[in-house]
PDB file of N, CA and C in Angstrom:
ATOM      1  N   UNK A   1      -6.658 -33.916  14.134  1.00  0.00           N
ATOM      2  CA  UNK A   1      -7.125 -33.321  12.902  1.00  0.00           C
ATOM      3  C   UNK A   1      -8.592 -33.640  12.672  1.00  0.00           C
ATOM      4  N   UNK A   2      -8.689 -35.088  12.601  1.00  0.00           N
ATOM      5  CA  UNK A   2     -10.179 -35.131  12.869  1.00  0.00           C
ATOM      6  C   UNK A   2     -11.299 -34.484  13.514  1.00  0.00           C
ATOM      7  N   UNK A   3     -10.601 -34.416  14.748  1.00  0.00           N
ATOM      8  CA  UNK A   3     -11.627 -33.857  15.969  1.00  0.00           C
ATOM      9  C   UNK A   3     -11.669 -31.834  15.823  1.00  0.00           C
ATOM     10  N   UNK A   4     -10.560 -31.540  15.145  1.00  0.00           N
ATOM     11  CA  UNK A   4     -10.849 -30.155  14.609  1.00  0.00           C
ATOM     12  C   UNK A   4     -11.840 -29.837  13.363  1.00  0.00           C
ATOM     13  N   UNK A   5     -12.030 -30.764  12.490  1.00  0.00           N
ATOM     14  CA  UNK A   5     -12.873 -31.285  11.411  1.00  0.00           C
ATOM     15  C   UNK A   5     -14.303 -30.659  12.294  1.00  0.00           C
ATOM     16  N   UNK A   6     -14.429 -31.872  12.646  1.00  0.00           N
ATOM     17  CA  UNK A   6     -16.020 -32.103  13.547  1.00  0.00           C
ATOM     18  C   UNK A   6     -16.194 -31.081  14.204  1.00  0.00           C
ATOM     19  N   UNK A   7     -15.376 -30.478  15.273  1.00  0.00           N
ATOM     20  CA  UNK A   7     -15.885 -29.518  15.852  1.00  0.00           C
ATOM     21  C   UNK A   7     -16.299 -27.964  15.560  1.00  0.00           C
ATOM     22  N   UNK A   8     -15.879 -27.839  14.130  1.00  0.00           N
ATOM     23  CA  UNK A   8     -15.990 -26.549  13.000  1.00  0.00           C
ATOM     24  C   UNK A   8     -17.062 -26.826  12.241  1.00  0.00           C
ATOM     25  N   UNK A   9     -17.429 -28.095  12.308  1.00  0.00           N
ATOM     26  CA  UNK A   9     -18.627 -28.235  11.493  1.00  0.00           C
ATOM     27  C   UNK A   9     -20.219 -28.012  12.204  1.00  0.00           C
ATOM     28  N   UNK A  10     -19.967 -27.562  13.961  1.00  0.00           N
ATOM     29  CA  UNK A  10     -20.652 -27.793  14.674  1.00  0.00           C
ATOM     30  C   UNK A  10     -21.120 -26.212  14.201  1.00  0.00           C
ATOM     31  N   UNK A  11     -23.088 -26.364  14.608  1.00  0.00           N
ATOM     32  CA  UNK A  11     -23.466 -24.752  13.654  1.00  0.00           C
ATOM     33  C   UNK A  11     -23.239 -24.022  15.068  1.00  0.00           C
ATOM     34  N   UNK A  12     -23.161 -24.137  16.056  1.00  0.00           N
ATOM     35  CA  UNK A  12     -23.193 -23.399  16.801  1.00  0.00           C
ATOM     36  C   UNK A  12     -22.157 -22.347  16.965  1.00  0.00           C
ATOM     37  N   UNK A  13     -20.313 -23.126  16.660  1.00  0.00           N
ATOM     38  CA  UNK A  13     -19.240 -22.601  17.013  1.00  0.00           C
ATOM     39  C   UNK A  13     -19.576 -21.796  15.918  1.00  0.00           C
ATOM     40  N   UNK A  14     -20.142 -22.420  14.351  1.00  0.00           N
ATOM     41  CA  UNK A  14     -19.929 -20.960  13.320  1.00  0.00           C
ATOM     42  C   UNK A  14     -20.683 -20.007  13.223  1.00  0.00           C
ATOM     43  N   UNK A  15     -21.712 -20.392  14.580  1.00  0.00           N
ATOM     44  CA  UNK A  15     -22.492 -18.719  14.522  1.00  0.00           C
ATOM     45  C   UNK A  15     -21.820 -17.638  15.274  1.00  0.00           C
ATOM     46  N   UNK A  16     -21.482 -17.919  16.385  1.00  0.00           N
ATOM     47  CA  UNK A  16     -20.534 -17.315  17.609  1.00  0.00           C
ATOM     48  C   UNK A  16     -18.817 -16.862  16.419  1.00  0.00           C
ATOM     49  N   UNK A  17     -18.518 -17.898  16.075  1.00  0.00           N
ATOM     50  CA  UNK A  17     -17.426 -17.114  15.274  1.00  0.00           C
ATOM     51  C   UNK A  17     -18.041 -15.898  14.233  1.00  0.00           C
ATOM     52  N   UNK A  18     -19.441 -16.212  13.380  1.00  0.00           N
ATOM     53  CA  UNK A  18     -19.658 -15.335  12.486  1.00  0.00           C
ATOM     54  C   UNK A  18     -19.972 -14.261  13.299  1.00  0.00           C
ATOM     55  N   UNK A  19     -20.331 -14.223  14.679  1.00  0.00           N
ATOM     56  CA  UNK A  19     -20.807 -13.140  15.451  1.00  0.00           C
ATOM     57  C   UNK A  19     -19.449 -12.337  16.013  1.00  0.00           C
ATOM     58  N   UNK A  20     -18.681 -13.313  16.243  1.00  0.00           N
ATOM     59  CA  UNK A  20     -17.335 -12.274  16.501  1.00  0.00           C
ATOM     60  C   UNK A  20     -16.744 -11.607  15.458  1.00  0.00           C
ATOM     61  N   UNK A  21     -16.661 -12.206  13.892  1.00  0.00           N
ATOM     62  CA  UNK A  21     -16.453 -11.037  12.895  1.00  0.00           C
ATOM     63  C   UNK A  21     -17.269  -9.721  12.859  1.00  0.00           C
ATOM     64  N   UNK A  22     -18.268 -10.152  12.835  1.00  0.00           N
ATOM     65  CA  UNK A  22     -19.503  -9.216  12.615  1.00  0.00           C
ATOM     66  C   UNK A  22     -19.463  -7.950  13.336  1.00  0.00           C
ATOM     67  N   UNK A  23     -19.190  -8.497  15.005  1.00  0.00           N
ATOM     68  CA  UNK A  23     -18.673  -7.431  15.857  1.00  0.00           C
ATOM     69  C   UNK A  23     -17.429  -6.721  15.436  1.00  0.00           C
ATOM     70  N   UNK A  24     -16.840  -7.288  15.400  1.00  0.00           N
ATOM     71  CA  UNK A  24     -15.047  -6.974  14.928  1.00  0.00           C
ATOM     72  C   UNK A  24     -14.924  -5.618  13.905  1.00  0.00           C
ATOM     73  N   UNK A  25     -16.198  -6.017  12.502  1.00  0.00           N
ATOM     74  CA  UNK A  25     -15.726  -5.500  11.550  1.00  0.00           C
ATOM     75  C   UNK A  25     -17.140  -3.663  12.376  1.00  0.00           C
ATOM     76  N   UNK A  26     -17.806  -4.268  13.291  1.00  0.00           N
ATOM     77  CA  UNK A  26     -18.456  -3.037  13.176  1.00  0.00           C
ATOM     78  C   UNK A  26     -17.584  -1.664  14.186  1.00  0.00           C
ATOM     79  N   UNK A  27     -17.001  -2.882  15.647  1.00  0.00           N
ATOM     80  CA  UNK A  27     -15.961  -1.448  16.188  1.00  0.00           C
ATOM     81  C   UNK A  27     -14.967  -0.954  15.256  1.00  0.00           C
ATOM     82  N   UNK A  28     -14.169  -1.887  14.521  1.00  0.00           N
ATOM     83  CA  UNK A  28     -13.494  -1.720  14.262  1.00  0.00           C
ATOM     84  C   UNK A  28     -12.983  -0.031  12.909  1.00  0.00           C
ATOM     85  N   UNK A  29     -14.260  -0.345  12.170  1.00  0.00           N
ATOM     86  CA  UNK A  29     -14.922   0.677  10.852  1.00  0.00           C
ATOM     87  C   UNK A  29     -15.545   1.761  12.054  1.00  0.00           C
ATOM     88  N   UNK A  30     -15.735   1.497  13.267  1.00  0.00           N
ATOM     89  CA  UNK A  30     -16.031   3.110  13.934  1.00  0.00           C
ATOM     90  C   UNK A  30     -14.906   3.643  14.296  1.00  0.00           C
ATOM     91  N   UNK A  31     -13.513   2.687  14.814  1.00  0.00           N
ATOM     92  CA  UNK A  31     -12.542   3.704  15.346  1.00  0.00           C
ATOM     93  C   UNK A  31     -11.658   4.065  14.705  1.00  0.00           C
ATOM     94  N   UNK A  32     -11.960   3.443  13.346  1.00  0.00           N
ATOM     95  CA  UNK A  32     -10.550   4.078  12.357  1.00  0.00           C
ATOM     96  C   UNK A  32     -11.639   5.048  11.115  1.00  0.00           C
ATOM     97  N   UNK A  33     -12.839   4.904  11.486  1.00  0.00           N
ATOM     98  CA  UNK A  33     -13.040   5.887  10.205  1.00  0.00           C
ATOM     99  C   UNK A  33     -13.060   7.579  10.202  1.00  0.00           C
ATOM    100  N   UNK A  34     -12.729   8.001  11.460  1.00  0.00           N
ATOM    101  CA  UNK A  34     -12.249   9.236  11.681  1.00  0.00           C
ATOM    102  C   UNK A  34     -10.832   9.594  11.039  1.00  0.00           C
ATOM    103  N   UNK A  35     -10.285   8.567  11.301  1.00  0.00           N
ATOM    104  CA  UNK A  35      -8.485   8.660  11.054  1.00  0.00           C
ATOM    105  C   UNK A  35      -8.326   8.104   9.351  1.00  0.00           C
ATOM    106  N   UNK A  36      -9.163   7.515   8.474  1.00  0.00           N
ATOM    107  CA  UNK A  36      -9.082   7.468   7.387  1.00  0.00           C
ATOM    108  C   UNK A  36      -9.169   8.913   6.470  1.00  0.00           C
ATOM    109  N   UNK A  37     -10.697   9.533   6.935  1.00  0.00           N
ATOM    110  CA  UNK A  37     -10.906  10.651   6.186  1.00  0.00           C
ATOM    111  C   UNK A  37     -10.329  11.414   6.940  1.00  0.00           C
ATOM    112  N   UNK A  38      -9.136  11.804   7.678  1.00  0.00           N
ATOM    113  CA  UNK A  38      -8.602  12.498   7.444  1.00  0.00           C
ATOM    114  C   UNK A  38      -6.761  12.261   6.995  1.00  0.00           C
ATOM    115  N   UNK A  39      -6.830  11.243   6.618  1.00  0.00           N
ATOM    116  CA  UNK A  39      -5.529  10.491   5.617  1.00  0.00           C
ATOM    117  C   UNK A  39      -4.886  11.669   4.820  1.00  0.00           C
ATOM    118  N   UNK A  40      -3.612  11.699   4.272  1.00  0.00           N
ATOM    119  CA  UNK A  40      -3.031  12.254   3.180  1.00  0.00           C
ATOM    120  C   UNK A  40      -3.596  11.564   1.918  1.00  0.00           C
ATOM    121  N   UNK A  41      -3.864  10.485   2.339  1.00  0.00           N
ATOM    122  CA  UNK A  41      -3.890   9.435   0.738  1.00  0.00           C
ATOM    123  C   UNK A  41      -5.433   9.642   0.566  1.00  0.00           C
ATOM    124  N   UNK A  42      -6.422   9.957   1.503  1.00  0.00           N
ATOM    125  CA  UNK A  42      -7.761  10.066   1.019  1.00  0.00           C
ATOM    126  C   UNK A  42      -7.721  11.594   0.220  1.00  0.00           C
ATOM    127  N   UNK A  43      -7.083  13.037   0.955  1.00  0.00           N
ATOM    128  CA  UNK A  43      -7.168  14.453   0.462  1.00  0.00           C
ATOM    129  C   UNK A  43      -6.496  14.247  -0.490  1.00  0.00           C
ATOM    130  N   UNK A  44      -5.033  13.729  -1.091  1.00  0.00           N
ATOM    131  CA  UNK A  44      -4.541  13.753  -1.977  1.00  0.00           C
ATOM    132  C   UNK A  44      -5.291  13.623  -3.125  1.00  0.00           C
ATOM    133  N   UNK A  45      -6.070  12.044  -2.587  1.00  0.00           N
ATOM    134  CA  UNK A  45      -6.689  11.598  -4.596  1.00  0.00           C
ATOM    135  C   UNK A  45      -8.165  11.970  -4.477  1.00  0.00           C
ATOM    136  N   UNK A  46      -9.042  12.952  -3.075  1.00  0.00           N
ATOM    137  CA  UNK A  46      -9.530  14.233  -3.740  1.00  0.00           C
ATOM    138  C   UNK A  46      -9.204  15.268  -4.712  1.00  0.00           C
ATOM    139  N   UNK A  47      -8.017  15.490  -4.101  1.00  0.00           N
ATOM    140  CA  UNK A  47      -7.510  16.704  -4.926  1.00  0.00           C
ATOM    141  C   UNK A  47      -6.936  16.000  -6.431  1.00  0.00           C
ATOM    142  N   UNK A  48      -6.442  15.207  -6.484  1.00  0.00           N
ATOM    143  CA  UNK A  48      -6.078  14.771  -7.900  1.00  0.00           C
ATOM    144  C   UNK A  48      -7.459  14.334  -8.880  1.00  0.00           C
ATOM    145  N   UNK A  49      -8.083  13.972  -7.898  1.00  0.00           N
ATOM    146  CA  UNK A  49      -9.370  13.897  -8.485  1.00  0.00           C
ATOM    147  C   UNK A  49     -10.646  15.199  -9.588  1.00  0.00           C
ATOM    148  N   UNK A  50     -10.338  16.259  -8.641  1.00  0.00           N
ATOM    149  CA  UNK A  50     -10.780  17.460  -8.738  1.00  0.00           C
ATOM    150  C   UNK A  50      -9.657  18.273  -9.902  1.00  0.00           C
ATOM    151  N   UNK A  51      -8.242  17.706  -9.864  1.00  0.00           N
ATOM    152  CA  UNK A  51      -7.892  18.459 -11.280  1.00  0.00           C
ATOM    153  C   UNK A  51      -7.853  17.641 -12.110  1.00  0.00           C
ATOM    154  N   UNK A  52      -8.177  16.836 -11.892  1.00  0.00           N
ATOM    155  CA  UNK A  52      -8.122  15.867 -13.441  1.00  0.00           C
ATOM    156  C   UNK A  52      -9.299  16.093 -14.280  1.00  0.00           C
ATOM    157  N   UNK A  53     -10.254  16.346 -13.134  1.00  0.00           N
ATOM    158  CA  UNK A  53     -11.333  16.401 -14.134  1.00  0.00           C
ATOM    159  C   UNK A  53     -11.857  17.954 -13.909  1.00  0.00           C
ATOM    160  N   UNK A  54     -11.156  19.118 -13.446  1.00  0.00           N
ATOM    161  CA  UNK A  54     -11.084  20.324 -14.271  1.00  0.00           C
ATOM    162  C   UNK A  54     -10.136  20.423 -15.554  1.00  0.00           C
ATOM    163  N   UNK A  55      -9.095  19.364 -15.795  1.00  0.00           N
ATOM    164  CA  UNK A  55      -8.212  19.945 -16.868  1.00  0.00           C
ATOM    165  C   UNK A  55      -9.223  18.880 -17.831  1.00  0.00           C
ATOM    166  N   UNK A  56     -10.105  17.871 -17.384  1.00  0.00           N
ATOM    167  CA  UNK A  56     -10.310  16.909 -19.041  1.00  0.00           C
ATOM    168  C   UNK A  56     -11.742  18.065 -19.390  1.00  0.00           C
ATOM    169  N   UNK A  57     -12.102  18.617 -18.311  1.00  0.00           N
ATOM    170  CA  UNK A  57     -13.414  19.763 -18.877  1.00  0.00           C
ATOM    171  C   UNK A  57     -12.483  21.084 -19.797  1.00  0.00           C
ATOM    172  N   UNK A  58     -11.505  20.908 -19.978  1.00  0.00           N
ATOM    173  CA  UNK A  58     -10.903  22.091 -20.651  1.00  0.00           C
ATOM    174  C   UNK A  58      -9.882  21.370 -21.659  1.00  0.00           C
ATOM    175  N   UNK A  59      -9.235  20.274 -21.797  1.00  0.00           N
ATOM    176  CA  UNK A  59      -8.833  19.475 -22.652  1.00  0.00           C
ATOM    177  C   UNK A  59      -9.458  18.961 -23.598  1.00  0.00           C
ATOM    178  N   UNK A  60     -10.787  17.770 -22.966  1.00  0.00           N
ATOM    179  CA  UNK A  60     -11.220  17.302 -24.216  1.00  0.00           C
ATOM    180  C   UNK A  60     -12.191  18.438 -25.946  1.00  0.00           C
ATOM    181  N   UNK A  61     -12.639  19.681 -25.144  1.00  0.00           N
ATOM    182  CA  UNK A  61     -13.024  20.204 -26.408  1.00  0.00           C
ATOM    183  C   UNK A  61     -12.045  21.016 -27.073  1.00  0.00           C
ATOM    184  N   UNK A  62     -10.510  20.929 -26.385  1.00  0.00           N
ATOM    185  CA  UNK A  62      -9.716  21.264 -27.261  1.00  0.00           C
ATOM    186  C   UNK A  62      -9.224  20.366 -28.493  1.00  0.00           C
ATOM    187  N   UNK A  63      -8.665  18.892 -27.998  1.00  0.00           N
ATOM    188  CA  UNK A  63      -8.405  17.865 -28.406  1.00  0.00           C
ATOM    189  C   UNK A  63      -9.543  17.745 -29.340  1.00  0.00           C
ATOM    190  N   UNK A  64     -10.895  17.685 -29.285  1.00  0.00           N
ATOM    191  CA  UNK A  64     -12.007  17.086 -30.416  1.00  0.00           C
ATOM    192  C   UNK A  64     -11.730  18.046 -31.402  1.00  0.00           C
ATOM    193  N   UNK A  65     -11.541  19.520 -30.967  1.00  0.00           N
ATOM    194  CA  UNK A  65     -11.390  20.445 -31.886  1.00  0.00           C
ATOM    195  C   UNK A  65     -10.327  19.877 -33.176  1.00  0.00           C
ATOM    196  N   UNK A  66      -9.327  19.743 -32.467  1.00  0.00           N
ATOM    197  CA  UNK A  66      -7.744  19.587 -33.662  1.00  0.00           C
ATOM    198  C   UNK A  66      -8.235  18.118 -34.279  1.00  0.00           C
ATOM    199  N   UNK A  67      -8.902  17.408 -33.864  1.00  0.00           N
ATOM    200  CA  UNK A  67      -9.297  15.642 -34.132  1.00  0.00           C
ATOM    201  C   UNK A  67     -10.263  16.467 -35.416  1.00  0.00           C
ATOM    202  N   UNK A  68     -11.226  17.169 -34.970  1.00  0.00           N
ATOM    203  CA  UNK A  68     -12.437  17.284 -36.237  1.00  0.00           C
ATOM    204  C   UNK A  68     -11.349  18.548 -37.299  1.00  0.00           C
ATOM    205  N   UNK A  69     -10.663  18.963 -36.735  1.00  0.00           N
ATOM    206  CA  UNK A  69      -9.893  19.918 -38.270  1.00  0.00           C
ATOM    207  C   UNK A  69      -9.093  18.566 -39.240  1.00  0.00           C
ATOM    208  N   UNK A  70      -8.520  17.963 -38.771  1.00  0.00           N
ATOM    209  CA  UNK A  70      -7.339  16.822 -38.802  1.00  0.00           C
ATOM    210  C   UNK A  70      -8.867  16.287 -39.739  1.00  0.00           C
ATOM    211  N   UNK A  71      -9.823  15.279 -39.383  1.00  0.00           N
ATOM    212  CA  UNK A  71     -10.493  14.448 -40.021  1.00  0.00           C
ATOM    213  C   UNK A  71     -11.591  15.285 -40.963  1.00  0.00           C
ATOM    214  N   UNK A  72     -11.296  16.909 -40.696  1.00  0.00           N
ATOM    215  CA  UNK A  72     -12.105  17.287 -42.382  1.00  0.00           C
ATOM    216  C   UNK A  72     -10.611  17.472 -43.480  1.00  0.00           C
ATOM    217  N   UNK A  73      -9.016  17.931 -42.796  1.00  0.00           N
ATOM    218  CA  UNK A  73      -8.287  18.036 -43.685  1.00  0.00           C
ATOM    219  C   UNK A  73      -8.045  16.106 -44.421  1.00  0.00           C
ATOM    220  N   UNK A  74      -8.758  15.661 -43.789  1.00  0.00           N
ATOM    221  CA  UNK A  74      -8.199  13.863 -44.364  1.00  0.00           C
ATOM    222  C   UNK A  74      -9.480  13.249 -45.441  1.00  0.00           C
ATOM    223  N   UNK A  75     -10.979  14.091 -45.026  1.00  0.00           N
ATOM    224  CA  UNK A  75     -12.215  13.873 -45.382  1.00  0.00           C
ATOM    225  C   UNK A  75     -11.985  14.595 -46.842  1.00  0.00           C
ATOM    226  N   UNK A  76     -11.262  15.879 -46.887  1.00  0.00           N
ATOM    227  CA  UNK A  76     -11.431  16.661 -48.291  1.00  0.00           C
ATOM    228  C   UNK A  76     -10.296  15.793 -49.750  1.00  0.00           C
ATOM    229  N   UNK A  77      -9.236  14.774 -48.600  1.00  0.00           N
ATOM    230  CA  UNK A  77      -8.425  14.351 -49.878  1.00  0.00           C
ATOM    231  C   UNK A  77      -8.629  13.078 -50.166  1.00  0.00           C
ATOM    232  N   UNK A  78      -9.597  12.368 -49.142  1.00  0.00           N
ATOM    233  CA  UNK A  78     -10.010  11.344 -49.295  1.00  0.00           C
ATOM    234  C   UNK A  78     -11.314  10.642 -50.252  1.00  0.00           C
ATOM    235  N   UNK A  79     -11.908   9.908 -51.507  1.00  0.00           N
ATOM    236  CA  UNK A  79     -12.682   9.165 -52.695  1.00  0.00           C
ATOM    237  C   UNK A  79     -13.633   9.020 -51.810  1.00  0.00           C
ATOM    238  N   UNK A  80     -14.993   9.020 -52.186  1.00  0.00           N
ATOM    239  CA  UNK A  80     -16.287   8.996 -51.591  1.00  0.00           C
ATOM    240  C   UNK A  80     -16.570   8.053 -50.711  1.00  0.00           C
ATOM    241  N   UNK A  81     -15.604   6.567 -51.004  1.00  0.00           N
ATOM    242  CA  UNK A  81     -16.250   5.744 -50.059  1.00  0.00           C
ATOM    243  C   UNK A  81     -15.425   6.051 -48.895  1.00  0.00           C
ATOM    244  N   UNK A  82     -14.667   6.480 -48.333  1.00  0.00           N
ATOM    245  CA  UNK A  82     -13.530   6.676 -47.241  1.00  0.00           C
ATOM    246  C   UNK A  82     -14.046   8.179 -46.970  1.00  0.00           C
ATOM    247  N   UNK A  83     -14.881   9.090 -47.619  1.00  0.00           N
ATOM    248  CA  UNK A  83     -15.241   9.917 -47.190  1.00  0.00           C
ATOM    249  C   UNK A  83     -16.625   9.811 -46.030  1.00  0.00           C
ATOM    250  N   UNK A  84     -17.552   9.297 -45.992  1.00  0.00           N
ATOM    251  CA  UNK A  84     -18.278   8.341 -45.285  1.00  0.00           C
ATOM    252  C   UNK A  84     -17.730   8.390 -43.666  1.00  0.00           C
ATOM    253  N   UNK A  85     -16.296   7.220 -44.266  1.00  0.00           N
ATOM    254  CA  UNK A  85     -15.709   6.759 -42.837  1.00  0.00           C
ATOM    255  C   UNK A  85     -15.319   7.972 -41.829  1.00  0.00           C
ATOM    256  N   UNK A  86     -14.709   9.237 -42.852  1.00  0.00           N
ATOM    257  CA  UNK A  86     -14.432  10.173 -42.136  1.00  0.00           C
ATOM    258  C   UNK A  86     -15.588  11.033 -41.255  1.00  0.00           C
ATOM    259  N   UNK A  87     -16.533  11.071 -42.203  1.00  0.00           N
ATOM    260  CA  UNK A  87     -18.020  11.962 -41.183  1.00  0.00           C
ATOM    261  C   UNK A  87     -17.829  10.612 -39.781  1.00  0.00           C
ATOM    262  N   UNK A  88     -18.238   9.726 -39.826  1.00  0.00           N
ATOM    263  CA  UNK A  88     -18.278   9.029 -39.213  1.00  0.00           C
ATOM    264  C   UNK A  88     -17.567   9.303 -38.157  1.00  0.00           C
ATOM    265  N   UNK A  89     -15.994   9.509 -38.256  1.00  0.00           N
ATOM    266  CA  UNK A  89     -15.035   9.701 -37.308  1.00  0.00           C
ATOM    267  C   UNK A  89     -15.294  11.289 -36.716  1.00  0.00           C
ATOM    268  N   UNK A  90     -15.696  12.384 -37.291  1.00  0.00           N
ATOM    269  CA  UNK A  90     -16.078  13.110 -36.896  1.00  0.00           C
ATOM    270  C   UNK A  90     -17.332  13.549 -35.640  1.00  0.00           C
ATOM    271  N   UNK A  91     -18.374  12.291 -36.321  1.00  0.00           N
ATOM    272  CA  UNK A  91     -19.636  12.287 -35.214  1.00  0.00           C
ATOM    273  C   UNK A  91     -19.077  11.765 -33.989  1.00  0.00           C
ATOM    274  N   UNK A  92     -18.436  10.882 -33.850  1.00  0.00           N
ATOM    275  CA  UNK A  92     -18.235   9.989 -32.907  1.00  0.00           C
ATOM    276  C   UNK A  92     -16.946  11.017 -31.942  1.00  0.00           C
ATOM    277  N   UNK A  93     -16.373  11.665 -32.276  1.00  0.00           N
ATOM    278  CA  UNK A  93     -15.340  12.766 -31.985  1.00  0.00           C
ATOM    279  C   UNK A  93     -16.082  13.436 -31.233  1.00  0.00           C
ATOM    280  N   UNK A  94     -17.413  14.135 -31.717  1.00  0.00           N
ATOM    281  CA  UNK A  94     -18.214  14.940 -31.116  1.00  0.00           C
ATOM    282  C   UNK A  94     -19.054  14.863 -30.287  1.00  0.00           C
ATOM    283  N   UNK A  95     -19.416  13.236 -30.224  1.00  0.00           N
ATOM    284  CA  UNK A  95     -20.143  12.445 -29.238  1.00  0.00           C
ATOM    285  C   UNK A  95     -19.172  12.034 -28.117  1.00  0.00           C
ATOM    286  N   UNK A  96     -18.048  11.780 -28.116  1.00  0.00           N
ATOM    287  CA  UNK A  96     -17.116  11.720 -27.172  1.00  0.00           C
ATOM    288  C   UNK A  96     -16.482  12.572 -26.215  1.00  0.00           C
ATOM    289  N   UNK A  97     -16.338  13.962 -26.740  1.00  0.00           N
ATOM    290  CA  UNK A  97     -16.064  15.308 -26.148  1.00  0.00           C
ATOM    291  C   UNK A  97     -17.459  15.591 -25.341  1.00  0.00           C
ATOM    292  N   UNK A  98     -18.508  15.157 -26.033  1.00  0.00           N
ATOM    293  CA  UNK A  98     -19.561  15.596 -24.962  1.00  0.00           C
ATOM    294  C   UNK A  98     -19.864  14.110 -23.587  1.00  0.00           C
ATOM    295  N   UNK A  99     -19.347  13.434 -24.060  1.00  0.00           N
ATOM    296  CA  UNK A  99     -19.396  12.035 -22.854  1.00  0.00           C
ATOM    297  C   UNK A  99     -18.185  12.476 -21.890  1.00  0.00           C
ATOM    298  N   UNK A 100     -17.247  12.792 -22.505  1.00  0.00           N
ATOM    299  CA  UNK A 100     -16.160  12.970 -21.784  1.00  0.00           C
ATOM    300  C   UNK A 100     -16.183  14.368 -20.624  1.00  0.00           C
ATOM    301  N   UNK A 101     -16.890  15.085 -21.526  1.00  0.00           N
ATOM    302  CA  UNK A 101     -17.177  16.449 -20.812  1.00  0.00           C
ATOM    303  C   UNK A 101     -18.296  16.630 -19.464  1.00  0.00           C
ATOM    304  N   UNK A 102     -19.369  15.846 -19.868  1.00  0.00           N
ATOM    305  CA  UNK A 102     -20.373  15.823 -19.014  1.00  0.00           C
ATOM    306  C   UNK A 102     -19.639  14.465 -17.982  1.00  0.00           C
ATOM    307  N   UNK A 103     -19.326  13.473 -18.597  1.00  0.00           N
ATOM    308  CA  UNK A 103     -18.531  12.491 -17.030  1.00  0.00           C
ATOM    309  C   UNK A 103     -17.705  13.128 -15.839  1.00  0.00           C
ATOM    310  N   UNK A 104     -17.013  14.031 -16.955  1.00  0.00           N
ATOM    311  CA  UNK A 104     -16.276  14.718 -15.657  1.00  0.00           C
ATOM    312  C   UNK A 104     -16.765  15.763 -14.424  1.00  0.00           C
ATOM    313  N   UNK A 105     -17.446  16.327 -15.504  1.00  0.00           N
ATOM    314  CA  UNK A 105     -18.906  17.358 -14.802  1.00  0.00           C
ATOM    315  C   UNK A 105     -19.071  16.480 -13.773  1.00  0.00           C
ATOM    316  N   UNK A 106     -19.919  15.413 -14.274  1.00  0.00           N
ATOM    317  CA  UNK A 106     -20.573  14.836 -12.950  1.00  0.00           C
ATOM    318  C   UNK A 106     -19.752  14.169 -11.821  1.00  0.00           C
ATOM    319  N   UNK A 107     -18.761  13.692 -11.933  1.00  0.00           N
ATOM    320  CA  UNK A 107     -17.295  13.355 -11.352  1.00  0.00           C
ATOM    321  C   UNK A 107     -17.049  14.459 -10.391  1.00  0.00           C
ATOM    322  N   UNK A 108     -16.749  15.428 -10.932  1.00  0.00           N
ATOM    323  CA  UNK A 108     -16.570  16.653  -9.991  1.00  0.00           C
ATOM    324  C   UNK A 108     -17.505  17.193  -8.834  1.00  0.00           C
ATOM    325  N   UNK A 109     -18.853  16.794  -9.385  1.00  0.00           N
ATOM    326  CA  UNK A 109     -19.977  17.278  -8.612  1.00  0.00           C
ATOM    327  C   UNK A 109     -20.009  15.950  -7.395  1.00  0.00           C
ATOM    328  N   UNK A 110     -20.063  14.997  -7.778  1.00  0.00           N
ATOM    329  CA  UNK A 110     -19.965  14.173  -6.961  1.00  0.00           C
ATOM    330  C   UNK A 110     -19.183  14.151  -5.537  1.00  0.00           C
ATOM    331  N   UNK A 111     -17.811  14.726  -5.941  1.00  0.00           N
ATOM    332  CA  UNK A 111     -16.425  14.414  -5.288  1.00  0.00           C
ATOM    333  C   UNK A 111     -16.951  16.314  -4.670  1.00  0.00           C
ATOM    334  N   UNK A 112     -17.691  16.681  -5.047  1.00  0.00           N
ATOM    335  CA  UNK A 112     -17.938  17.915  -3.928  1.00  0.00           C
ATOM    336  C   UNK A 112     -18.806  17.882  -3.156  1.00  0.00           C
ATOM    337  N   UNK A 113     -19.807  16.966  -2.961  1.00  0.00           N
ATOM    338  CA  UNK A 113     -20.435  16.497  -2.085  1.00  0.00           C
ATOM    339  C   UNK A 113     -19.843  15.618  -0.691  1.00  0.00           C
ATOM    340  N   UNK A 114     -18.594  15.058  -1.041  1.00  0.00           N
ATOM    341  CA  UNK A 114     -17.943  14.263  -0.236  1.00  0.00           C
ATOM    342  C   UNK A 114     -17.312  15.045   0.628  1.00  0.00           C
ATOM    343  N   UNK A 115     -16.977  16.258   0.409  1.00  0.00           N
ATOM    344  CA  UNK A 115     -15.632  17.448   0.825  1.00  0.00           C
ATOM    345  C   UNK A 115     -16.162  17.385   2.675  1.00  0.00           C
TER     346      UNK A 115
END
């Protein structure tokens, strides 16, 4: 046990070992990365990828829509100071549909560059 100690501590064996990973990980990422991209599990969560974020580009300005009717029908029965909170909930509704809208945008554009 000792003498396995000492001899791992020697810099030489851990350059030659770091050199055999090094090698390892570079054939290794050349002969399987043909056979990755073309995986079921890589095209799949392309493609799940690509409708998720065509349905949230057609979801979320539906959803903000019924959110901003909902928080002016709650804004009109609601006392001045809780009326406030409601604009509030409204801006932030409208700032979200457009974060949400443009993320996916760019999500999509991205994931079509990869194709």
């Amino acid at each position: 046990m000792i003498q396995i100690k000492s001899t791992i501590k020697n810099s030489s064996i851990k350059k030659v070992l770091l050199l055999i990973v090094f090698y390892m990980q570079i054939f290794c990422s050349q002969v399987f990365a043909s056979d990755i991209k073309d995986s079921k599990l890589v095209k799949g969560t392309e493609k799940l990828i690509n409708d998720i974020t065509t349905w949230l580009v057609v979801l979320a300005p539906v959803v903000t829509g019924v959110l901003i009717i909902y928080f002016f029908i709650r804004k009109s029965a609601a006392d001045e100071m809780d009326q406030k909170k409601w604009d509030n909930r409204i801006v932030v509704a409208i700032i979200s549909c457009i974060g949400a809208v443009i993320a996916s945008a760019t999500l999509n554009l991205l994931i079509g560059y990869y194709k």
